[in-house]
N, C-alpha and C. Protein backbone atom coordinates (compact mmCIF):
# COMPACT_ATOMS: atom_id res chain seq x y z
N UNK A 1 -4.50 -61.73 -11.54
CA UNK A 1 -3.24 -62.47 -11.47
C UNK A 1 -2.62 -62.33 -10.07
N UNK A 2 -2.07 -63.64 -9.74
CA UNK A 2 -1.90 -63.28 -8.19
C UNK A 2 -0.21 -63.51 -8.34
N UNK A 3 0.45 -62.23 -7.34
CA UNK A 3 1.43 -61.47 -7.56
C UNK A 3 2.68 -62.13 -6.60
N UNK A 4 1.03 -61.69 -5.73
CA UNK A 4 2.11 -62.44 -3.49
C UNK A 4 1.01 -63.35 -3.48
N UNK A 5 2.07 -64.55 -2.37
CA UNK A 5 1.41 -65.52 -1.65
C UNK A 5 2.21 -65.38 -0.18
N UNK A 6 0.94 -64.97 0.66
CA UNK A 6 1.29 -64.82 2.05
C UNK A 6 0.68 -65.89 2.93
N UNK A 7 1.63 -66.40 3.76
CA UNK A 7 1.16 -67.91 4.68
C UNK A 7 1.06 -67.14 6.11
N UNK A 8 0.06 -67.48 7.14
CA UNK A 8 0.33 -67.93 7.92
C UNK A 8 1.16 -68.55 8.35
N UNK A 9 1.57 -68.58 10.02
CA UNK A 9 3.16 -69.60 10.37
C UNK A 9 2.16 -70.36 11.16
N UNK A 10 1.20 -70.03 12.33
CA UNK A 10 1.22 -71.90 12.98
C UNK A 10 -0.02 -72.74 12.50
N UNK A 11 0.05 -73.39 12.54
CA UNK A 11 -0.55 -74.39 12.06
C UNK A 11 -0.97 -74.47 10.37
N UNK A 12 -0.06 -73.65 9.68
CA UNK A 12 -0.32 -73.95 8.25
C UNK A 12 1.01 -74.06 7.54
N UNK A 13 2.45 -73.35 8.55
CA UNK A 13 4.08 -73.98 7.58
C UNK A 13 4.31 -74.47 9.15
N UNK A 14 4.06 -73.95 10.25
CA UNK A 14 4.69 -75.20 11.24
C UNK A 14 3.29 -75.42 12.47
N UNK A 15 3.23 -76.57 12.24
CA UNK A 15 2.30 -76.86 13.61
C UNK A 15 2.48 -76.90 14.84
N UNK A 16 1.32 -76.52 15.77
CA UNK A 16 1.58 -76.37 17.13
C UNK A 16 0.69 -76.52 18.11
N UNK A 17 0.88 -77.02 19.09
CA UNK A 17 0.05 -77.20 20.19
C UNK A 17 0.25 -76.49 21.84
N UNK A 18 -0.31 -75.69 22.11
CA UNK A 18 -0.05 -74.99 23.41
C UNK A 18 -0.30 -76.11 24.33
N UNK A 19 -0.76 -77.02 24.53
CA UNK A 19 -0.93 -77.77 25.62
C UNK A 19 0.51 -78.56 25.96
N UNK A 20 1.13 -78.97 24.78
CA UNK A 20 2.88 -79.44 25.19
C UNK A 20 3.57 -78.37 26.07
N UNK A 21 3.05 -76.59 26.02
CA UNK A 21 4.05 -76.11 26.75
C UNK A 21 3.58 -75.79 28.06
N UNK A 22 1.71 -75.69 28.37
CA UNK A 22 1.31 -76.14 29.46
C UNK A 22 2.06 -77.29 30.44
N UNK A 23 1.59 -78.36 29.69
CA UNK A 23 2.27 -79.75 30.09
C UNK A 23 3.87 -79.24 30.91
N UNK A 24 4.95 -78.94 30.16
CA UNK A 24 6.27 -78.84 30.22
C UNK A 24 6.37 -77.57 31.85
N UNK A 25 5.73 -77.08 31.19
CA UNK A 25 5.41 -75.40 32.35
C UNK A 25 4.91 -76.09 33.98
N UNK A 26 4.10 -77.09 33.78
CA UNK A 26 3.78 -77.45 35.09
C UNK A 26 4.23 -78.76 35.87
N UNK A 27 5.64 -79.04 35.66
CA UNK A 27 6.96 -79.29 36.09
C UNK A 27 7.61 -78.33 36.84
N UNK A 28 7.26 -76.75 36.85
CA UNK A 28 7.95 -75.62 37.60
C UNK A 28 6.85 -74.84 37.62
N UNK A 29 5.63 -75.71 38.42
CA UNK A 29 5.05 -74.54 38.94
C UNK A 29 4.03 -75.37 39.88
N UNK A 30 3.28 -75.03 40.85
CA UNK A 30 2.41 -75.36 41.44
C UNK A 30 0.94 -76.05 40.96
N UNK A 31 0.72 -75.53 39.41
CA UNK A 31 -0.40 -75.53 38.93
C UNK A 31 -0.43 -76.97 37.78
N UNK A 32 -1.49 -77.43 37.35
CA UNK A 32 -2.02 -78.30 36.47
C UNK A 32 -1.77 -77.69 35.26
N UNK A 33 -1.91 -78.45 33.89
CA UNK A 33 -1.39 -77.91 32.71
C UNK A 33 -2.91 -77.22 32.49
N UNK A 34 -3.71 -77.61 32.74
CA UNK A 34 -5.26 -76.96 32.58
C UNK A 34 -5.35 -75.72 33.13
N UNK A 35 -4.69 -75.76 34.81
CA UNK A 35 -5.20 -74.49 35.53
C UNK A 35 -3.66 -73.70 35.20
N UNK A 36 -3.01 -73.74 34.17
CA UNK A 36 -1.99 -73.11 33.72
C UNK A 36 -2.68 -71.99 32.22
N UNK A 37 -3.12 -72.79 31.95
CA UNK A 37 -4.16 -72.72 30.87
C UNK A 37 -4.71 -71.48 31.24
N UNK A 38 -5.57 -71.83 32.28
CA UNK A 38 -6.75 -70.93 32.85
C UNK A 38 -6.63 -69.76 33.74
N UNK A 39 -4.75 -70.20 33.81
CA UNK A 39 -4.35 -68.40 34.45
C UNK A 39 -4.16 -67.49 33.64
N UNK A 40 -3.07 -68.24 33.06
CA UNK A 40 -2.94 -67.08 31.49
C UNK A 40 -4.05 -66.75 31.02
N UNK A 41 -4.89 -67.55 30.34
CA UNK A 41 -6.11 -67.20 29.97
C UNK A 41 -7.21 -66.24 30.50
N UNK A 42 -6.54 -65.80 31.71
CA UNK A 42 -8.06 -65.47 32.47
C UNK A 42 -6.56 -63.45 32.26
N UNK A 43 -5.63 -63.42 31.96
CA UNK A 43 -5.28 -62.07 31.80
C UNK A 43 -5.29 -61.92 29.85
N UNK A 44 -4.86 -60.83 30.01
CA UNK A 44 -4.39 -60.27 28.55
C UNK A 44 -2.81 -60.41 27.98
N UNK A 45 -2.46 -60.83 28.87
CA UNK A 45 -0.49 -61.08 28.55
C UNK A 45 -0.45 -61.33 27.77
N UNK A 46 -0.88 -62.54 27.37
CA UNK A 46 -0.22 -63.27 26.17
C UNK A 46 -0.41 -62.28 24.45
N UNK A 47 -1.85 -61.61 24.74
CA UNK A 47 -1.77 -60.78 23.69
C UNK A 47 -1.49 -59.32 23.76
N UNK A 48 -1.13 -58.69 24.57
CA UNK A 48 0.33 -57.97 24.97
C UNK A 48 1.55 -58.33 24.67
N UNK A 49 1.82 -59.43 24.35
CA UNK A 49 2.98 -59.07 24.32
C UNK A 49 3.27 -59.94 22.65
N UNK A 50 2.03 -60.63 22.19
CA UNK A 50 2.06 -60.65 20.60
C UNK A 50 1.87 -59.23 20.20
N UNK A 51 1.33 -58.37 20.78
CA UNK A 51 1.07 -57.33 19.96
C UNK A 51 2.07 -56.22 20.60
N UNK A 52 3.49 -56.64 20.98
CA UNK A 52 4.99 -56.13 21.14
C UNK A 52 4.48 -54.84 22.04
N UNK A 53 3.71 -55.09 23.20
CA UNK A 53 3.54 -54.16 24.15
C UNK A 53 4.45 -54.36 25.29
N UNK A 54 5.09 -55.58 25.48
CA UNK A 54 5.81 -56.36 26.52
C UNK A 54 6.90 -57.00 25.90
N UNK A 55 8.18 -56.34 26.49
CA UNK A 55 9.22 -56.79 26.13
C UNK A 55 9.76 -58.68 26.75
N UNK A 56 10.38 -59.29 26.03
CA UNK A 56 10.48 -60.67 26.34
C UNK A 56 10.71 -60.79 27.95
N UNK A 57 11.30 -60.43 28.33
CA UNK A 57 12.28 -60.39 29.65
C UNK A 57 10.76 -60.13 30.73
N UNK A 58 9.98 -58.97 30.55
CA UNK A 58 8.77 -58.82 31.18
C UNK A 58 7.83 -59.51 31.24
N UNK A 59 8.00 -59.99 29.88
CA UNK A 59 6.29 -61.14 29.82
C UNK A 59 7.22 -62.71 30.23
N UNK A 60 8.37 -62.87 30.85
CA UNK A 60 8.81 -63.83 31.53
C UNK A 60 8.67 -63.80 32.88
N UNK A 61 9.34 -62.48 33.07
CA UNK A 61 8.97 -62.16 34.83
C UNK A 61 7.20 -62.08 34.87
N UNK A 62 6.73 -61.68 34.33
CA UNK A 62 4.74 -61.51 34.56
C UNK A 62 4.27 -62.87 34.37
N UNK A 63 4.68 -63.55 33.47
CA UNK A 63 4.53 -65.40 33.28
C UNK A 63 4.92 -65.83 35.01
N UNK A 64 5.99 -65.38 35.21
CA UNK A 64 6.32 -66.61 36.32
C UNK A 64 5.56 -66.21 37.64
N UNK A 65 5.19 -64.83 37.81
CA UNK A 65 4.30 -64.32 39.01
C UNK A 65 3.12 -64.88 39.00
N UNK A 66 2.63 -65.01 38.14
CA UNK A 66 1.29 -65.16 37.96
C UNK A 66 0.90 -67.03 38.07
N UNK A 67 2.27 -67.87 37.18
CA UNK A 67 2.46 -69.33 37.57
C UNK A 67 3.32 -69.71 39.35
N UNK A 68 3.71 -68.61 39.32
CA UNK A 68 4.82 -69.19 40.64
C UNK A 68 5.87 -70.18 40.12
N UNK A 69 6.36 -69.52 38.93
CA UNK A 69 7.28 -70.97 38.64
C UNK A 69 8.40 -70.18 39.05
N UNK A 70 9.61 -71.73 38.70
CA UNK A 70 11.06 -71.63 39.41
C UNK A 70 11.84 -71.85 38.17
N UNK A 71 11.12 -71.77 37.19
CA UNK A 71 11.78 -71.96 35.68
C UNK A 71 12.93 -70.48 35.22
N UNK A 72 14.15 -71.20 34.79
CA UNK A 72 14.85 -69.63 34.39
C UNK A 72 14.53 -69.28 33.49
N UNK A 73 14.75 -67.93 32.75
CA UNK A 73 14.65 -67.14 31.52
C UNK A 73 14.86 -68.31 30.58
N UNK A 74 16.24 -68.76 30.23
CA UNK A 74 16.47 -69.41 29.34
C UNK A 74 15.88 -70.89 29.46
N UNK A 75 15.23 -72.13 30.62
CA UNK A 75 14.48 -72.85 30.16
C UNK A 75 12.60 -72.46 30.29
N UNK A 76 12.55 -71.21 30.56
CA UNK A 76 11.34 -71.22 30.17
C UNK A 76 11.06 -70.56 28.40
N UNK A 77 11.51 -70.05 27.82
CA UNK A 77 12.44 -70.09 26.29
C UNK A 77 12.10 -71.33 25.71
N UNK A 78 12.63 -72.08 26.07
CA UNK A 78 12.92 -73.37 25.93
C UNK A 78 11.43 -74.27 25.84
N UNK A 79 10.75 -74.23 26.93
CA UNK A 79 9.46 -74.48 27.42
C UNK A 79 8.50 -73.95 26.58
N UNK A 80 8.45 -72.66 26.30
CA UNK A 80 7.58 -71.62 25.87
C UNK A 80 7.63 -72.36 23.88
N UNK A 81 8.99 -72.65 23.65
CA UNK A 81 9.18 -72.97 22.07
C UNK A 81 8.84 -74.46 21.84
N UNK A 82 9.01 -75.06 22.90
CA UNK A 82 8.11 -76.44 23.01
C UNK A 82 6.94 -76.41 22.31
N UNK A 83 5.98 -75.63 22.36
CA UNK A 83 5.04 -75.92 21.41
C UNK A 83 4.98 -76.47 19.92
N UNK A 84 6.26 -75.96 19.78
CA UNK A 84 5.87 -76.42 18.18
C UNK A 84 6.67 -77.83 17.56
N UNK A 85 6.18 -78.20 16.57
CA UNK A 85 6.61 -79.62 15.92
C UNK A 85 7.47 -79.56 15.00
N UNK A 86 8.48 -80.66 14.67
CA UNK A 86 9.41 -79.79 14.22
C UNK A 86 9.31 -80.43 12.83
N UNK A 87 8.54 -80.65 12.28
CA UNK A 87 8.41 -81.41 10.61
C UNK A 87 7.22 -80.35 10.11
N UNK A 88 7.19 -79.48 9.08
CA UNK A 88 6.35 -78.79 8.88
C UNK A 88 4.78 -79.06 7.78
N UNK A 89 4.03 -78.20 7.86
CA UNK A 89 3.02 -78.79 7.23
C UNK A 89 2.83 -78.38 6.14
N UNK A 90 3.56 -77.50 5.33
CA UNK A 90 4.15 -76.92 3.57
C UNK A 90 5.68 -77.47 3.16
N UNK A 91 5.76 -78.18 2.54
CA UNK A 91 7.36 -78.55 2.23
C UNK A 91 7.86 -77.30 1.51
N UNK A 92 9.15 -77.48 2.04
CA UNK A 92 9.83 -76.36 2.04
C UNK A 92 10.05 -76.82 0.07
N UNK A 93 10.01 -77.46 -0.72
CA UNK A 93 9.93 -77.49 -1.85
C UNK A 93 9.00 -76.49 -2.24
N UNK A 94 7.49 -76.53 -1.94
CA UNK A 94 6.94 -75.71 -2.39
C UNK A 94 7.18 -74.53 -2.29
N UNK A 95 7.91 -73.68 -1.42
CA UNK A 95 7.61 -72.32 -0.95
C UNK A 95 9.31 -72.14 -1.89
N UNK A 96 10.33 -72.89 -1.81
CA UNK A 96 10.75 -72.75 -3.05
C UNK A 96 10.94 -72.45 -4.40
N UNK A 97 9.69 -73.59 -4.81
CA UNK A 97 9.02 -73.07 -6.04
C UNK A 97 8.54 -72.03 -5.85
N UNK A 98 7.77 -71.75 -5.55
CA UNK A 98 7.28 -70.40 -5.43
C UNK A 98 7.82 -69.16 -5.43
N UNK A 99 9.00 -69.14 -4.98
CA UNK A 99 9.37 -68.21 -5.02
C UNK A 99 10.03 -67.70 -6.22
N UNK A 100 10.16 -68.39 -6.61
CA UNK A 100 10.72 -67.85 -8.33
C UNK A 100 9.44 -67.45 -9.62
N UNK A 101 8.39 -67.60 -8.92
CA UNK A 101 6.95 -66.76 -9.48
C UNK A 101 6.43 -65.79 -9.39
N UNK A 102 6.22 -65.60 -7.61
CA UNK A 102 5.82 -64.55 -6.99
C UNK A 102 6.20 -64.22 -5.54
N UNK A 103 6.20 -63.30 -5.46
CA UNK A 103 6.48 -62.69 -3.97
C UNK A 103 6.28 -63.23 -2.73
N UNK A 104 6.94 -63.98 -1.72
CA UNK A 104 6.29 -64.48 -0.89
C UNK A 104 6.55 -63.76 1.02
N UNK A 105 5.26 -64.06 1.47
CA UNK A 105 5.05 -63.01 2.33
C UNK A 105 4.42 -64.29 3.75
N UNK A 106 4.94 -64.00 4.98
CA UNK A 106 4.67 -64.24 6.27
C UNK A 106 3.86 -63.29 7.03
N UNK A 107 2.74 -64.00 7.34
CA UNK A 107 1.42 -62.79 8.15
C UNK A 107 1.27 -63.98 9.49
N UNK A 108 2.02 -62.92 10.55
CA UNK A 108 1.70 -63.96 11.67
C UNK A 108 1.16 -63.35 12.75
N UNK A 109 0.46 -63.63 13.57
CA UNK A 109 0.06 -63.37 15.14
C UNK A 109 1.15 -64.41 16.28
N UNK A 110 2.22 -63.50 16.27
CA UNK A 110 3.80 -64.03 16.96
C UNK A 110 4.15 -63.28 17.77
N UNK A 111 5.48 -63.53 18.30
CA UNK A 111 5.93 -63.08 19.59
C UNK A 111 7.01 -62.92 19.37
N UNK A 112 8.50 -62.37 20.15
CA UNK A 112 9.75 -62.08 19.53
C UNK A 112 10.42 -63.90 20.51
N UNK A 113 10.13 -64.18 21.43
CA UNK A 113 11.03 -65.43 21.68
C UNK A 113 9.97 -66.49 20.72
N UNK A 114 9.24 -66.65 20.06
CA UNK A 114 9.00 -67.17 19.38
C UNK A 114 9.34 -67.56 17.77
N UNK A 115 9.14 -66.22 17.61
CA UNK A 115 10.07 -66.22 15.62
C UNK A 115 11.09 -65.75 15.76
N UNK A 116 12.15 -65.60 17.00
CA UNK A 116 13.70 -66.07 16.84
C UNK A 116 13.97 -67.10 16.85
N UNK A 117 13.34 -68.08 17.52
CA UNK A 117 13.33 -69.68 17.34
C UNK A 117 13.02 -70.06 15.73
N UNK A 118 11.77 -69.92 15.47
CA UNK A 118 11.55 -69.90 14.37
C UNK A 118 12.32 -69.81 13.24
N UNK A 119 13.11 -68.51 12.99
CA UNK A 119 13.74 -67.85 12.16
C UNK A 119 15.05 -69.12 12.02
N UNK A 120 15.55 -69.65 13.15
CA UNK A 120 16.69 -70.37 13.72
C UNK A 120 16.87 -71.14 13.41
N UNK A 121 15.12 -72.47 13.49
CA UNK A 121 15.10 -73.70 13.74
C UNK A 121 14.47 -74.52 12.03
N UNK A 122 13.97 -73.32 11.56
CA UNK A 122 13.18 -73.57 10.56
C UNK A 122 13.75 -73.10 9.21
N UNK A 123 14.64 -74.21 8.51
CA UNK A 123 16.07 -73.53 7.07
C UNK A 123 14.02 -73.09 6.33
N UNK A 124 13.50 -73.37 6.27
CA UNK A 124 12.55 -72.91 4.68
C UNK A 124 11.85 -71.26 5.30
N UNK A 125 12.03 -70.82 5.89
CA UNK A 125 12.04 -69.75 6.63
C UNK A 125 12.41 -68.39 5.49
N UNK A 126 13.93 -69.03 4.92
CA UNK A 126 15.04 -68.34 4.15
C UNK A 126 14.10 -68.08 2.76
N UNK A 127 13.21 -68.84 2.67
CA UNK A 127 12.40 -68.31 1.31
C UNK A 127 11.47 -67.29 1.16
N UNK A 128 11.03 -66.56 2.35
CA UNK A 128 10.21 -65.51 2.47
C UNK A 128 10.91 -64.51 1.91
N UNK A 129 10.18 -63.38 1.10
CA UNK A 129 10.79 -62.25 1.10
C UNK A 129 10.62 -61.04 2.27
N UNK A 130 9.43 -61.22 3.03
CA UNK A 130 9.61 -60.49 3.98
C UNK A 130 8.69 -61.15 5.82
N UNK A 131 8.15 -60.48 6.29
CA UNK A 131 7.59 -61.09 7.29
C UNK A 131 6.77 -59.77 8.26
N UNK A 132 5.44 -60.27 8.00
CA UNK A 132 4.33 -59.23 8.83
C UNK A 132 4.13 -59.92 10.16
N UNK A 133 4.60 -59.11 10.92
CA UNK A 133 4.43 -59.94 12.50
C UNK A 133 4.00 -59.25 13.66
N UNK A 134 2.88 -59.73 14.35
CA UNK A 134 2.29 -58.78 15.32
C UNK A 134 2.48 -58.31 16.15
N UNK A 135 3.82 -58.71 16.97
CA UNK A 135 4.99 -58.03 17.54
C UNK A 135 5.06 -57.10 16.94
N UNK A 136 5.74 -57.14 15.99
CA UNK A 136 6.46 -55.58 15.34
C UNK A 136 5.71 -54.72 14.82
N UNK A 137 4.50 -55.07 14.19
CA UNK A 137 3.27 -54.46 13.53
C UNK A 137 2.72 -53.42 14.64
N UNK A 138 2.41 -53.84 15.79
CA UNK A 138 1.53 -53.36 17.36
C UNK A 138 0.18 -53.97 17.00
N UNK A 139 0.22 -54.63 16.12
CA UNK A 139 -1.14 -54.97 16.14
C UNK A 139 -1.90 -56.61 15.48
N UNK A 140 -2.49 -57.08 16.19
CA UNK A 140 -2.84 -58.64 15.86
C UNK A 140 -3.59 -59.02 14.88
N UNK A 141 -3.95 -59.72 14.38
CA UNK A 141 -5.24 -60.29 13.27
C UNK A 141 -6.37 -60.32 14.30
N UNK A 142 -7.40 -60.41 14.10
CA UNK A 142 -8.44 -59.69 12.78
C UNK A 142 -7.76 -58.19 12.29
N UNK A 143 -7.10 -57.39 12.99
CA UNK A 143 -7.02 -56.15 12.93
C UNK A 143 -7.12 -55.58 11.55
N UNK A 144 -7.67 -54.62 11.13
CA UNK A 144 -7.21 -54.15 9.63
C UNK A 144 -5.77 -53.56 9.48
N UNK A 145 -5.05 -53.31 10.45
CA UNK A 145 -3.96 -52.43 10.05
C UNK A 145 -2.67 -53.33 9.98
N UNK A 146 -3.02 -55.17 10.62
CA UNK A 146 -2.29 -55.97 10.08
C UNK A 146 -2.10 -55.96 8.86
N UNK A 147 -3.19 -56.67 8.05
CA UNK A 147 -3.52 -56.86 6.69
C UNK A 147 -3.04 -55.49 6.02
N UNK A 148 -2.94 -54.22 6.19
CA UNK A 148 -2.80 -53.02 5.74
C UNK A 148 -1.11 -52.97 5.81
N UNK A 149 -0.47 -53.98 6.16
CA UNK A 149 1.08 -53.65 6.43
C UNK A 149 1.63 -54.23 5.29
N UNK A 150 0.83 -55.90 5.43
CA UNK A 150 0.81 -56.81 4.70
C UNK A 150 1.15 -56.10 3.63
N UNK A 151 -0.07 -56.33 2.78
CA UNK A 151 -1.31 -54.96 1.44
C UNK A 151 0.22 -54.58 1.41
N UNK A 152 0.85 -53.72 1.73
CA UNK A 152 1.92 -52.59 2.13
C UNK A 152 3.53 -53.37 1.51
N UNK A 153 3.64 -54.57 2.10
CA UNK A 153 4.46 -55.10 1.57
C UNK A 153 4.64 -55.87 1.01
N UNK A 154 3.86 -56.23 0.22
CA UNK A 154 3.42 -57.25 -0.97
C UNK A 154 3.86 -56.60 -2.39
N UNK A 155 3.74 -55.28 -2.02
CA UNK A 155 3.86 -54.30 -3.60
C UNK A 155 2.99 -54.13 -4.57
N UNK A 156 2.18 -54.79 -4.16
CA UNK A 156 1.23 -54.94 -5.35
C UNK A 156 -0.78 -54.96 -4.89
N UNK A 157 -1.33 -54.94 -5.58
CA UNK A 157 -2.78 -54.39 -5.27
C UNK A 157 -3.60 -55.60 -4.28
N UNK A 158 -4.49 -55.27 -3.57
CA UNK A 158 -5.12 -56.46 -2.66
C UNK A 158 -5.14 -57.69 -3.45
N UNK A 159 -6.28 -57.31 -4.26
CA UNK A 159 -6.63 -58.50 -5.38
C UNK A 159 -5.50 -59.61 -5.91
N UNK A 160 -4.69 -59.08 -5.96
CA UNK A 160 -3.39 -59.51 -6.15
C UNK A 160 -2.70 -60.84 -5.47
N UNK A 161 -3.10 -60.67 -3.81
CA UNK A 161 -2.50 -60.79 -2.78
C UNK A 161 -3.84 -62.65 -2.76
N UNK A 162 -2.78 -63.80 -2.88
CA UNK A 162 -3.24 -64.71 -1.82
C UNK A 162 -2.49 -64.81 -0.85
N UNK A 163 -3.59 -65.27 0.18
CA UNK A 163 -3.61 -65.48 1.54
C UNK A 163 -4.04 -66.83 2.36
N UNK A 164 -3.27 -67.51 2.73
CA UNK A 164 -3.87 -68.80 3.82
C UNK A 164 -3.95 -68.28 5.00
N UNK A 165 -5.01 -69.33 6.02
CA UNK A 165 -4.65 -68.98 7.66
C UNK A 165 -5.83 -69.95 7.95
N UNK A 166 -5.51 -71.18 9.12
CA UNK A 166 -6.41 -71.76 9.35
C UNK A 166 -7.27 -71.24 10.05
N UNK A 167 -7.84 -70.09 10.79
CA UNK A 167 -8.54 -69.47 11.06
C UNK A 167 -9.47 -68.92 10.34
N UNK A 168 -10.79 -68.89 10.31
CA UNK A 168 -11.64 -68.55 9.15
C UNK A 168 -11.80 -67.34 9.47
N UNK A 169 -11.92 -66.90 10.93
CA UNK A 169 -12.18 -65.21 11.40
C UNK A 169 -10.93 -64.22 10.35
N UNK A 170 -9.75 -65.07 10.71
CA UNK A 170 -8.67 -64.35 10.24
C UNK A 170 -8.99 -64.26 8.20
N UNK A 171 -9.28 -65.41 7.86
CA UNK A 171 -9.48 -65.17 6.64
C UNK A 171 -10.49 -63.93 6.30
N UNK A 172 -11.97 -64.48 6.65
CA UNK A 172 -12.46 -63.21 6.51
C UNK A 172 -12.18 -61.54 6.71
N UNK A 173 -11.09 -61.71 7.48
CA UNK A 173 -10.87 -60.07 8.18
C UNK A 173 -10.00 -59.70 6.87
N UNK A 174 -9.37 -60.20 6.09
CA UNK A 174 -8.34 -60.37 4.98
C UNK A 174 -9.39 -59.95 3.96
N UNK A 175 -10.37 -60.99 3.37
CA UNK A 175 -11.27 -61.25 2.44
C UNK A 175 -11.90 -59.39 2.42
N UNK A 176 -12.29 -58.86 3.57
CA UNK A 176 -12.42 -57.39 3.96
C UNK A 176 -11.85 -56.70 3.59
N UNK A 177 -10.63 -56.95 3.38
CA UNK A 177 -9.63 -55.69 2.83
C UNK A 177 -8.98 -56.14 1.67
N UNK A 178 -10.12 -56.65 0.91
CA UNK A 178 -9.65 -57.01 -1.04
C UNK A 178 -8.53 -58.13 -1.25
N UNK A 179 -8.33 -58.80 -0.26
CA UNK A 179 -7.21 -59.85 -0.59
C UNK A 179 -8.31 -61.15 -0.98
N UNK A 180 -7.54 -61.89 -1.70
CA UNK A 180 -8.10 -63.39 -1.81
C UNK A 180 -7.79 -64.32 -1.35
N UNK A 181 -8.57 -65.16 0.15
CA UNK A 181 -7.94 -65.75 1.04
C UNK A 181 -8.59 -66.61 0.91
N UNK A 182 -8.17 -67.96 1.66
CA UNK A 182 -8.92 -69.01 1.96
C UNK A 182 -8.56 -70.10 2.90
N UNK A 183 -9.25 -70.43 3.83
CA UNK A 183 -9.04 -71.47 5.10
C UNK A 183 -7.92 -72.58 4.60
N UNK A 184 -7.06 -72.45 5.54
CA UNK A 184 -6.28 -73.77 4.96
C UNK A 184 -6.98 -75.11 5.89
N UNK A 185 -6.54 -76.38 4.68
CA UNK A 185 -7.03 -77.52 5.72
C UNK A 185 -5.21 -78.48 5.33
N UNK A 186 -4.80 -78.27 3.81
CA UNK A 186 -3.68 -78.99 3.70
C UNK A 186 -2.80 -78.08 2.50
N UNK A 187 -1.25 -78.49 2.54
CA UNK A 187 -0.72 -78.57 1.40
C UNK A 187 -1.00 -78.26 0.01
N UNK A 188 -1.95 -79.70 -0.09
CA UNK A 188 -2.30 -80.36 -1.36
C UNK A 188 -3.36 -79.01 -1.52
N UNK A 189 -4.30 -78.45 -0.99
CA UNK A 189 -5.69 -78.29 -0.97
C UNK A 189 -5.10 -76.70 -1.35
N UNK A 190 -3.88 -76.20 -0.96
CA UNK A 190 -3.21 -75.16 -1.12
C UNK A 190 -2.69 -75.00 -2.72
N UNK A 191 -1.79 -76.24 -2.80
CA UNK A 191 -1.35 -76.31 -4.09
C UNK A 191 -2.56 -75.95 -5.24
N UNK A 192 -3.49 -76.71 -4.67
CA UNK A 192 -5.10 -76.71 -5.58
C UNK A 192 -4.83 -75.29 -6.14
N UNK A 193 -5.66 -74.77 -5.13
CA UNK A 193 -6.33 -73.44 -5.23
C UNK A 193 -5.04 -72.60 -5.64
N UNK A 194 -3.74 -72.55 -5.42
CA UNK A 194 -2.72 -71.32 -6.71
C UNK A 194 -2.88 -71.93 -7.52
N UNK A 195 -2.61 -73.32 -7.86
CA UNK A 195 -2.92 -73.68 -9.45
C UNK A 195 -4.07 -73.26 -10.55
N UNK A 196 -5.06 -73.40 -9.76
CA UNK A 196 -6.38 -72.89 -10.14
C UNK A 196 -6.30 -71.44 -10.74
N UNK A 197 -5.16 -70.50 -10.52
CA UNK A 197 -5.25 -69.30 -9.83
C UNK A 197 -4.11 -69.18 -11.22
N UNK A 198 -3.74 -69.76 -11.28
CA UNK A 198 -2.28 -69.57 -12.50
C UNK A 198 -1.29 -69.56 -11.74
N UNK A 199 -1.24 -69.77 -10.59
CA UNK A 199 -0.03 -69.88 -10.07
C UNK A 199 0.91 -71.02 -9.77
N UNK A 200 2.03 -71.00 -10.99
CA UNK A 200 2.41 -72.76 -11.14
C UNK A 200 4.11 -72.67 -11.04
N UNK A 201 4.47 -73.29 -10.55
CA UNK A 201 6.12 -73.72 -10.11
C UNK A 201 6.64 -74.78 -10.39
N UNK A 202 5.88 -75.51 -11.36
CA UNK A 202 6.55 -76.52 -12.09
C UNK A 202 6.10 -77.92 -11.34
């Protein structure tokens, strides 16, 4: 019997594309949205400071050294939250329903100027009962000691525990530590599989 249902946040309740904040970023900086891409990419920052090793303010000043941008704190904020779309890809009906069944739980690989936006911009947010985040955790997905926080605050036994994440690595790393997960592709395909599961909200 499944107890918790824990979502993923991007690309399975809000979608997102890093190349809009490339794009936006190289307006204040010397570089192409590609070779913006390929700076960050070529350090570890970005997952430093998901995994809350780097305070916001630092991984802004280390962002702009490394771009040469002329962007301030507050529109690179701005820039940085650009990524995401603002119509989500779970209606906030469902996670609603849901919540008057079972426990519902947020497992993200996030950042702190990211899910303050989030938290802000997004009212179906308010239906979680709690939120596993790799900022605050110290530690990212695949990791086991994510999923182990999760496990942790769910209340209840792995088996217990569904899990989405469009990432299949990430599913499997889950599927590893007794949860029952599965690749998201939609909504509907979501709704499926709790129904299947006994898990019904009317």
């Amino acid at each position: 019997m499944i107890k918790t249902v824990i979502f993923d946040l991007g690309n399975v309740i809000v979608p997102f594309d890093f190349g809009r904040g490339y794009r936006a970023m190289a307006e204040h900086c010397p570089y192409s949205a590609e070779e913006i891409r390929g700076r960050l990419g070529a350090t570890d920052l970005v997952h430093r400071f998901e995994s809350g090793q780097v305070p916001a303010r630092d991984f802004y000043n280390e962002v702009s050294g490394i771009l040469h941008s002329t962007a301030s704190y507050e529109k690179f904020c701005t820039i940085w939250n650009g990524v995401f779309f603002p119509v989500t890809l779970i209606p906030e009906a469902m996670l609603e329903g849901l919540k008057k069944s079972v426990r519902l739980l947020l497992l993200s690989n996030t950042n702190e100027i990211h899910f303050t936006m989030i938290r802000r911009e997004y009212a179906l947010m308010r239906h979680f009962d709690d939120f596993v985040l790799s900022h605050q955790v110290g530690a990212m997905k695949p990791s086991p000691r994510i999923y182990e926080t999760a496990i942790a605050k769910s209340g209840c036994e792995p088996g217990e525990c569904f899990f989405t994440d469009d990432i299949a690595q990430y599913v499997e790393a889950a599927r590893a530590m007794g949860i029952d997960a599965v690749q998201f592709e939609s909504a509907g395909q979501i709704e499926h599989e709790l129904r299947t599961r006994g898990v019904d909200w009317g």
